[in-house]
C-alpha atoms as a PDB file:
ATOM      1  CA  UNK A   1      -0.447  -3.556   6.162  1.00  0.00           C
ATOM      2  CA  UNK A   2      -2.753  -0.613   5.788  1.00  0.00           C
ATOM      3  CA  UNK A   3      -0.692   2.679   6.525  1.00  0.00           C
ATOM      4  CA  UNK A   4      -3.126   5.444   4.908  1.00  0.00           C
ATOM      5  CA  UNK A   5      -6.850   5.477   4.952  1.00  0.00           C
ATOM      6  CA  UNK A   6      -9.765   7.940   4.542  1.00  0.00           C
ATOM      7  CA  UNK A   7     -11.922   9.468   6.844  1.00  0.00           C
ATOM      8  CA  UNK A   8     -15.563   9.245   5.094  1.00  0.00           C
ATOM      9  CA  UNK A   9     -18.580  10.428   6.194  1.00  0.00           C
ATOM     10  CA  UNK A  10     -22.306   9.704   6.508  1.00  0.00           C
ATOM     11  CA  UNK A  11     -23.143  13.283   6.276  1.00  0.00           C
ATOM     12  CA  UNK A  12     -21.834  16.881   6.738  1.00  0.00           C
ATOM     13  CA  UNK A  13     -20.965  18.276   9.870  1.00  0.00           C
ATOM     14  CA  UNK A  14     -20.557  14.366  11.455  1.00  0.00           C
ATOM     15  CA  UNK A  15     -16.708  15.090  13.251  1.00  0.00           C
ATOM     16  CA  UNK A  16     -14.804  14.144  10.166  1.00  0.00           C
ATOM     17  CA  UNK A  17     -12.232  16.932  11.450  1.00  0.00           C
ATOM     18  CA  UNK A  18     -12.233  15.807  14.905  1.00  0.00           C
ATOM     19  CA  UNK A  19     -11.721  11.974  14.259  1.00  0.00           C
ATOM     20  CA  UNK A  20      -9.011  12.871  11.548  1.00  0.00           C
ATOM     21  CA  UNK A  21      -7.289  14.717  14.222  1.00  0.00           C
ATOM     22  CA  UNK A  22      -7.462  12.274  16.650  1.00  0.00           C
ATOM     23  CA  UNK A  23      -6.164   9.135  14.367  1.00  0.00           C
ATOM     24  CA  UNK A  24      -3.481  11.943  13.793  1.00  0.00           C
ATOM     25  CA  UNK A  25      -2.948  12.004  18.194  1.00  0.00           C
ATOM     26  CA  UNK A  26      -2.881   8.623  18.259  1.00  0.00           C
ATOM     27  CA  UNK A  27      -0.128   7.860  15.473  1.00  0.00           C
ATOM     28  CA  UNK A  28       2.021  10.931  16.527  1.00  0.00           C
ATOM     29  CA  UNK A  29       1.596   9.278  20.410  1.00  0.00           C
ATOM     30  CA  UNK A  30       3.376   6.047  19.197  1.00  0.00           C
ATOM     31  CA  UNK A  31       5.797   8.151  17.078  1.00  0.00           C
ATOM     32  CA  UNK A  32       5.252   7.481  13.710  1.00  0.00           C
ATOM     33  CA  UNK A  33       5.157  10.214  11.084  1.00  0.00           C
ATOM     34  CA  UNK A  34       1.794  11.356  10.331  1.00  0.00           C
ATOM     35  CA  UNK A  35      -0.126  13.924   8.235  1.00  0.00           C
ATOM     36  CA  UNK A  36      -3.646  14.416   8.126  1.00  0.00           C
ATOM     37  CA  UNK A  37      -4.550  15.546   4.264  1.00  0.00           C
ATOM     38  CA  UNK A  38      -7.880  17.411   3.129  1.00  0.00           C
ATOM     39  CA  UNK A  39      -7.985  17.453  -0.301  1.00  0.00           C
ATOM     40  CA  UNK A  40     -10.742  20.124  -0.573  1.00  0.00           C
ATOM     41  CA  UNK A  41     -12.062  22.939   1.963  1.00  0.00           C
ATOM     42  CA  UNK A  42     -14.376  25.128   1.684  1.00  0.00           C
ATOM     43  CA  UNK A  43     -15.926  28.148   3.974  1.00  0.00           C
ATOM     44  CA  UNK A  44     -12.827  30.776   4.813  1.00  0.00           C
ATOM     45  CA  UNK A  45     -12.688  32.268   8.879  1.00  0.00           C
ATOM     46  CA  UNK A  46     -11.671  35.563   9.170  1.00  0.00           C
ATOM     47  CA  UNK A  47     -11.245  37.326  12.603  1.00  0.00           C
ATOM     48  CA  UNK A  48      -9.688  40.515  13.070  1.00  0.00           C
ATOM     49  CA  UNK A  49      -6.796  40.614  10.780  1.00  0.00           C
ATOM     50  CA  UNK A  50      -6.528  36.360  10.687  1.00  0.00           C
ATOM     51  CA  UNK A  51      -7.738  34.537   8.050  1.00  0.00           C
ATOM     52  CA  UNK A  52      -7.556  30.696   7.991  1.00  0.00           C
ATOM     53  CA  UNK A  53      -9.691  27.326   7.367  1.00  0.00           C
ATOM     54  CA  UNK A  54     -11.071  25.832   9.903  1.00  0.00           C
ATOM     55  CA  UNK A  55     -10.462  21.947   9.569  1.00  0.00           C
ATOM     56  CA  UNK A  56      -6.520  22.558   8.731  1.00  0.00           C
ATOM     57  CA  UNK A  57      -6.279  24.851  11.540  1.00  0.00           C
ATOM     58  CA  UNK A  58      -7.894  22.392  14.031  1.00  0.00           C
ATOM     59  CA  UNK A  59      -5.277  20.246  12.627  1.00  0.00           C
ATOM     60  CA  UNK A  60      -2.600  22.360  13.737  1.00  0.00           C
ATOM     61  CA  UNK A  61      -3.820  23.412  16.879  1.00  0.00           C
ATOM     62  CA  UNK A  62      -4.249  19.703  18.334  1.00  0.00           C
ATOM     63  CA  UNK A  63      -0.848  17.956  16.542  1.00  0.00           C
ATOM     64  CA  UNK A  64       2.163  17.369  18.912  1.00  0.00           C
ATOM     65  CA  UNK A  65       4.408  19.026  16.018  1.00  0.00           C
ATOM     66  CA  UNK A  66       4.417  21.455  13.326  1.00  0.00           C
ATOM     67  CA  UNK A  67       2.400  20.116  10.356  1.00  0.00           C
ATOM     68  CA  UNK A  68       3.849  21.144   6.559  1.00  0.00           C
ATOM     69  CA  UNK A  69       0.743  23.692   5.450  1.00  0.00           C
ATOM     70  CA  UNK A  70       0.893  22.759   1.479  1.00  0.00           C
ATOM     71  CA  UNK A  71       0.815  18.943   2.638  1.00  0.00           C
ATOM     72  CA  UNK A  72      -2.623  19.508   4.644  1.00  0.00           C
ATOM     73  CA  UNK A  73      -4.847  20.090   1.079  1.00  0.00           C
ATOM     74  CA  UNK A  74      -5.153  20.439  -2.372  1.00  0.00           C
ATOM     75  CA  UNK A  75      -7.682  22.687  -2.958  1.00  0.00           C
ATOM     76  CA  UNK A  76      -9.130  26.025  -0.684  1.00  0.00           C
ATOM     77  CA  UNK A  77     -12.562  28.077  -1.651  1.00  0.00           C
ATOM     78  CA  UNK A  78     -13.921  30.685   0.043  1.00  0.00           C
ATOM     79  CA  UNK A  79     -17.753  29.851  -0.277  1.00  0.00           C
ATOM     80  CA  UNK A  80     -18.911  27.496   2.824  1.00  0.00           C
ATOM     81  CA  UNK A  81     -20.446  25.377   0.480  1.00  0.00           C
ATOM     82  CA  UNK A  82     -20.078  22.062  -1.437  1.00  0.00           C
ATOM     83  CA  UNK A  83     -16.483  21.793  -2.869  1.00  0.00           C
ATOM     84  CA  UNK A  84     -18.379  21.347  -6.212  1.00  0.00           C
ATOM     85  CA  UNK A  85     -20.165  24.821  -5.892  1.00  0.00           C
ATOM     86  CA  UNK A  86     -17.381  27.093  -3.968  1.00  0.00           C
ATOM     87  CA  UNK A  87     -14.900  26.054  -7.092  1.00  0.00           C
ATOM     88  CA  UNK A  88     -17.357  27.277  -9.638  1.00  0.00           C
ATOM     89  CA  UNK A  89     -17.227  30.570  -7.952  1.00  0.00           C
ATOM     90  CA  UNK A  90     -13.851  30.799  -8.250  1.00  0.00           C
ATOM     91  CA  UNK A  91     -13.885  29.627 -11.924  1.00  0.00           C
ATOM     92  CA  UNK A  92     -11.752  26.636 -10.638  1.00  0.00           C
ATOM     93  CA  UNK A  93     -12.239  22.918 -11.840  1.00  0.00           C
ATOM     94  CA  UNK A  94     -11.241  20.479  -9.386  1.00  0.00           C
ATOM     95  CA  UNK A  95      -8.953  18.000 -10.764  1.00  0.00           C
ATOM     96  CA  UNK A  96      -8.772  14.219  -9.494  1.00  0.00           C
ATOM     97  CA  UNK A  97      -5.402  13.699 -10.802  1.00  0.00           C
ATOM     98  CA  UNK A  98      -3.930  16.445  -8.837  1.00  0.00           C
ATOM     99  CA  UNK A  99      -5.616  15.272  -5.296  1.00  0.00           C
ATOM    100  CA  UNK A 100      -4.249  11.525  -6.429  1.00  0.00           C
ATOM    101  CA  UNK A 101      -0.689  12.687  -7.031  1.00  0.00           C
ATOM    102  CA  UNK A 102      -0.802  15.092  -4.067  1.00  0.00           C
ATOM    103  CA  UNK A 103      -1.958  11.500  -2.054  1.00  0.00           C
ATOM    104  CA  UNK A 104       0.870   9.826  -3.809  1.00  0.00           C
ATOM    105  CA  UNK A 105       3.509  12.411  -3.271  1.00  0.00           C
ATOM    106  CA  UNK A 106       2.271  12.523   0.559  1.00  0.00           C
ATOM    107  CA  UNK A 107       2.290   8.668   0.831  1.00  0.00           C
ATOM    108  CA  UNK A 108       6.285   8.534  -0.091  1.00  0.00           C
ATOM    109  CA  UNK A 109       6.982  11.219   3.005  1.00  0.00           C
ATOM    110  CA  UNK A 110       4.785   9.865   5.929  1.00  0.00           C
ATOM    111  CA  UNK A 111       4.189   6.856   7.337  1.00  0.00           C
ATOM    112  CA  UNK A 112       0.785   7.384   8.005  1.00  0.00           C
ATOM    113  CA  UNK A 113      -1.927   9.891   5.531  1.00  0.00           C
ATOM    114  CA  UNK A 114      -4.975  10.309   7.053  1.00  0.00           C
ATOM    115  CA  UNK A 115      -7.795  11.859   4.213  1.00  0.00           C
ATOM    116  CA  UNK A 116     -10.479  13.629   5.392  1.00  0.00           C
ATOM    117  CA  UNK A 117     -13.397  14.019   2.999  1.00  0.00           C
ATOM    118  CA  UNK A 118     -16.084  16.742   2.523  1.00  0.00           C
ATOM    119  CA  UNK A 119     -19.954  16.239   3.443  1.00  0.00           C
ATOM    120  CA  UNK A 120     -21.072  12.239   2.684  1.00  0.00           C
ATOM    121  CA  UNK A 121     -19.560  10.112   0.025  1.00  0.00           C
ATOM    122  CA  UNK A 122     -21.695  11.503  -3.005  1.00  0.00           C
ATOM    123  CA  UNK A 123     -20.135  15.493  -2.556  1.00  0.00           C
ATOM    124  CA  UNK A 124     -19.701  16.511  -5.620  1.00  0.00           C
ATOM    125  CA  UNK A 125     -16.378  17.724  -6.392  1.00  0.00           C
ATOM    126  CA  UNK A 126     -16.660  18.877 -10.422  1.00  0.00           C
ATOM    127  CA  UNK A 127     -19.940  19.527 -12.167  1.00  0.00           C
ATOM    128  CA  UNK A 128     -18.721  19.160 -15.551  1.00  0.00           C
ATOM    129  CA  UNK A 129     -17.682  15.327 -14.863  1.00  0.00           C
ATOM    130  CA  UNK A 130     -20.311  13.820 -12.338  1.00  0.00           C
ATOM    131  CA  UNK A 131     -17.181  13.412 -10.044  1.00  0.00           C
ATOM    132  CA  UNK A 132     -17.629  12.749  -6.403  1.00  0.00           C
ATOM    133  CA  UNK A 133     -15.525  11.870  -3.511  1.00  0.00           C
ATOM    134  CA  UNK A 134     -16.834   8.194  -3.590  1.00  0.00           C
ATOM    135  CA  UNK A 135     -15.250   8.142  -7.015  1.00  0.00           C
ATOM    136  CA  UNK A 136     -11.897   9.408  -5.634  1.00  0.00           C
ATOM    137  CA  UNK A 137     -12.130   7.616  -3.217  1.00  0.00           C
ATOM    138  CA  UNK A 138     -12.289   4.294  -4.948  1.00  0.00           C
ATOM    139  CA  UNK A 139      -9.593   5.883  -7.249  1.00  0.00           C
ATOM    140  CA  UNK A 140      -7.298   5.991  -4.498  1.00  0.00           C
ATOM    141  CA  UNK A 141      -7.568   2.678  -3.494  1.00  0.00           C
ATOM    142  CA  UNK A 142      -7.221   3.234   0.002  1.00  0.00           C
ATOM    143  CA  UNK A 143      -9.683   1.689   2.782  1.00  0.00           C
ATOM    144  CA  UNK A 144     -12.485   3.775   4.687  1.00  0.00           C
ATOM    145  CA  UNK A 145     -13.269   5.362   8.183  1.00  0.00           C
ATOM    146  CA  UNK A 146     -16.968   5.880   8.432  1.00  0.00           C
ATOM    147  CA  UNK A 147     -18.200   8.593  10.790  1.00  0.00           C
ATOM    148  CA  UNK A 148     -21.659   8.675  11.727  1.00  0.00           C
ATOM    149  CA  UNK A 149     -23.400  10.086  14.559  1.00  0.00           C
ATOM    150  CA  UNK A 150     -25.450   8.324  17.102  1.00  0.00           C
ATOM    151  CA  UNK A 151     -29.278  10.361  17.008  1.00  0.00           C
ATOM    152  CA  UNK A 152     -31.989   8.912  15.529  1.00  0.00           C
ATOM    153  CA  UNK A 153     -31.682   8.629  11.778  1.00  0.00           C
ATOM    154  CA  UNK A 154     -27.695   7.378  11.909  1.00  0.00           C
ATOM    155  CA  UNK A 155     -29.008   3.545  11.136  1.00  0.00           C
ATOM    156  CA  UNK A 156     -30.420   4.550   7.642  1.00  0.00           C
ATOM    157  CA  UNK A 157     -27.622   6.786   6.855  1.00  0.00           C
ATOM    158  CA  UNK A 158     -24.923   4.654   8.104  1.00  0.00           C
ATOM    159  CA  UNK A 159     -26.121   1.721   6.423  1.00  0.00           C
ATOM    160  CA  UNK A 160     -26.591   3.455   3.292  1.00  0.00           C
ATOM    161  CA  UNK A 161     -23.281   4.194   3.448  1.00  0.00           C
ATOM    162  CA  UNK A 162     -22.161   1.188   4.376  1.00  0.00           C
ATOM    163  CA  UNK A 163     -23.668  -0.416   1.387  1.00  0.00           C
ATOM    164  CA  UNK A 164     -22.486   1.745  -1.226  1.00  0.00           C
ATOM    165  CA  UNK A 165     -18.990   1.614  -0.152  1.00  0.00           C
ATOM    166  CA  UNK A 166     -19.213  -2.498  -0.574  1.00  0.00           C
ATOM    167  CA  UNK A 167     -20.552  -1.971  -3.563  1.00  0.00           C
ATOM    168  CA  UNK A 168     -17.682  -0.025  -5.018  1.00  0.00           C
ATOM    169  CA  UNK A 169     -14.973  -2.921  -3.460  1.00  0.00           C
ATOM    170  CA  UNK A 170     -13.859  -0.176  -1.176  1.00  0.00           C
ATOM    171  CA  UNK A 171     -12.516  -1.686   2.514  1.00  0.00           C
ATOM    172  CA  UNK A 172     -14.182  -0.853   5.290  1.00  0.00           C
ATOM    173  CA  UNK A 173     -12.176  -0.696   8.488  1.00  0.00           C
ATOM    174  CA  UNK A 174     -14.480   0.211  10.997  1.00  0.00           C
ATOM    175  CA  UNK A 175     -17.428   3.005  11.767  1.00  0.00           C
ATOM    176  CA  UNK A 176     -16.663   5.973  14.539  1.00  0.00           C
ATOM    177  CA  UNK A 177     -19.681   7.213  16.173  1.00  0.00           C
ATOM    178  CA  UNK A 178     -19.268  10.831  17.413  1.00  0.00           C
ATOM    179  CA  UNK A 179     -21.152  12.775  19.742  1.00  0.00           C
ATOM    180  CA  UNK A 180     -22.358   9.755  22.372  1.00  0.00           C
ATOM    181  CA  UNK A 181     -24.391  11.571  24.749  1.00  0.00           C
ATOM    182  CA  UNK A 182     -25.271   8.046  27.082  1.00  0.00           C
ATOM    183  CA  UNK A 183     -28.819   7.736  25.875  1.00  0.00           C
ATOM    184  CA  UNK A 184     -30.505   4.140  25.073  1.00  0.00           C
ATOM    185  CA  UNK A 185     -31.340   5.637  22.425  1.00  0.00           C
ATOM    186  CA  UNK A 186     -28.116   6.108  21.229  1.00  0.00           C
ATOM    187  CA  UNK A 187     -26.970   2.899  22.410  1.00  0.00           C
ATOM    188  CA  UNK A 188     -29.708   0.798  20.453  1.00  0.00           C
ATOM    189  CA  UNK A 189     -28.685   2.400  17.616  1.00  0.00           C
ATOM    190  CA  UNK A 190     -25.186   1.654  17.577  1.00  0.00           C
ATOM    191  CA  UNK A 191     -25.639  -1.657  18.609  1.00  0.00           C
ATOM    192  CA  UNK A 192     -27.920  -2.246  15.477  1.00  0.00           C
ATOM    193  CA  UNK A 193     -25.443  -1.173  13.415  1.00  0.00           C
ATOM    194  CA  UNK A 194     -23.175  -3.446  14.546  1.00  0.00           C
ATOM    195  CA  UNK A 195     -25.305  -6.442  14.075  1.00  0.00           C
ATOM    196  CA  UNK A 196     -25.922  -5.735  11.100  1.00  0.00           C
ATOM    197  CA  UNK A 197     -22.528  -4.930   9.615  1.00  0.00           C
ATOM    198  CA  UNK A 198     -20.506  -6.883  11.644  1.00  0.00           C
ATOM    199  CA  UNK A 199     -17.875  -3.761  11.863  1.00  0.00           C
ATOM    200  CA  UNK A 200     -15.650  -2.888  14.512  1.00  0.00           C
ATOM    201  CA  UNK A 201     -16.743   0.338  15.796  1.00  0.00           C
ATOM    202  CA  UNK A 202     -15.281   3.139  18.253  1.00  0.00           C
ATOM    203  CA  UNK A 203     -17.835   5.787  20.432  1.00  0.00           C
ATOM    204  CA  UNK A 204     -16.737   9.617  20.316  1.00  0.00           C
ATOM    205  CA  UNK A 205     -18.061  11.153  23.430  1.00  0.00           C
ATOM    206  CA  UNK A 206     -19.807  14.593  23.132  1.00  0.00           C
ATOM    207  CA  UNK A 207     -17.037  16.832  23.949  1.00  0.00           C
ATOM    208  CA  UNK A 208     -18.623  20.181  25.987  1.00  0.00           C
ATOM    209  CA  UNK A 209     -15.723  21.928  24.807  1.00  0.00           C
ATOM    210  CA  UNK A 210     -13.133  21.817  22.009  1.00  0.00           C
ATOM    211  CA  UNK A 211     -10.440  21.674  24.873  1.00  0.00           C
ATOM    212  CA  UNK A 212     -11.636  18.416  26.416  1.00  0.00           C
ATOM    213  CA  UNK A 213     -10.925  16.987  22.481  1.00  0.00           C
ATOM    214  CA  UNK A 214      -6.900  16.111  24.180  1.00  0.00           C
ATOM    215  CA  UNK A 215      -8.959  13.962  26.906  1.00  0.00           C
ATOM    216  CA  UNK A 216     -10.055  11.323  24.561  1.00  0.00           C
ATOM    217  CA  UNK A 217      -9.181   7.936  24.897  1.00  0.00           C
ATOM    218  CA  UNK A 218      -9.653   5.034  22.954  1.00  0.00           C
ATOM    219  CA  UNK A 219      -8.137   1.975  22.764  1.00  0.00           C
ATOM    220  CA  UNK A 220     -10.390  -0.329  20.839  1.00  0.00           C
ATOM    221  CA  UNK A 221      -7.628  -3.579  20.263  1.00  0.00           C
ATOM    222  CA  UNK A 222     -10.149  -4.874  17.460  1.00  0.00           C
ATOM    223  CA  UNK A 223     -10.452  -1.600  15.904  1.00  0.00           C
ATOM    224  CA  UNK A 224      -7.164  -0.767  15.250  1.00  0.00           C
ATOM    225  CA  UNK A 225      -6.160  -4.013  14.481  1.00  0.00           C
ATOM    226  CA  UNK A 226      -8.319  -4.003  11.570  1.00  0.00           C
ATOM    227  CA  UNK A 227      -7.090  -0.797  10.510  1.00  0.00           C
ATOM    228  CA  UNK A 228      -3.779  -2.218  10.485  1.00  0.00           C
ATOM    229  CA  UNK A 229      -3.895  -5.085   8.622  1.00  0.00           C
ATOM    230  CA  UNK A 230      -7.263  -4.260   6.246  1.00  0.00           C
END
């Protein structure tokens, strides 16, 4: 039984954050012990005197309890840019080993680690070593969350995606599509997807405000199933 998984992406900006957060809801509903875990993050907020990240702190402000800050990531750089990039600013080298122990360490505490990547699968994450989140990834042996969104252009990217992860042995448990506005559009496309990959998939609505993210509710039997037992 599967009891940690990524959440991988077809491209930046796709609602890796929002989907991590609400796997995180949804395990914390049925009380298990959960901890959603970004390994790298990039692009510092700073209002007024508060300074903070903004995918850990969307963690925070959604989970039913207090989540352990030095559990939540590995690595922090100020640059909004590719982990790869905002290291080398910082004269840092990101190490796989220490995101891999940090996933080990985390998988003997919680019942459920939820890892959130950074941009799509080939993010570069050290330029010295050709090292990308696919890589760790596949390192960490766990299975795969896809998130894609549902405009025009998601069937190329998705299946790209799609195919690279089979091609690397890594499990695929199912593809979220966020951001479902109701158009045939839309709906073509995610039903192509599914014909063609035979995966499970679950439907993000587009949320009008960050507040309506606690209204969600899915309960996809088939989905989680998978997840489960992947």
């Amino acid at each position: 039984m599967t009891q940690h998984f990524w959440i991988a992406g077809t491209d930046t900006d796709v609602g890796k954050t929002l989907v991590t957060t609400y796997f995180m809801r949804y395990f914390q509903a049925k009380g298990e012990n959960v901890i959603p875990y970004k390994p790298v993050q990039t692009g510092i907020i700073v209002e007024n005197s508060k300074k903070y990240y903004g995918d850990t702190e969307f963690y925070q402000s959604f989970s039913e309890e207090v989540l352990v800050e030095e559990h939540l990531n590995s690595y922090s750089f100020k640059e909004p840019a590719s982990p790869h990039y905002a290291a080398m600013l910082e004269g840092i080298v990101i190490e796989e080993e220490v995101i891999l122990q940090h996933i080990k360490q985390l998988k003997s505490l919680y019942d459920w680690v939820i890892c959130e990547g950074a941009g799509g699968l080939y993010v570069p994450l050290n330029e010295q070593r050709n090292y990308h989140f696919l890589h760790l990834i596949k390192q960490s042996q766990l299975p795969v969350v896809l998130v894609a969104r549902t405009k025009l252009g998601t069937i190329n990217h998705t299946l790209l995606s799609i195919e690279v992860l089979k091609m690397n042995d890594i499990p695929i448990a199912g593809v979220v599509f966020n951001a479902f506005e109701g158009t045939e559009l839309e709906s073509n496309n995610i039903r192509t997807i599914g014909q063609i990959t035979d995966l499970p998939s679950l439907v993000f609505p587009k949320l009008k405000n960050l507040s309506d993210f606690k209204n969600i509710r899915l309960e996809d039997t088939e989905f989680f199933e998978r997840l489960l037992h992947i």
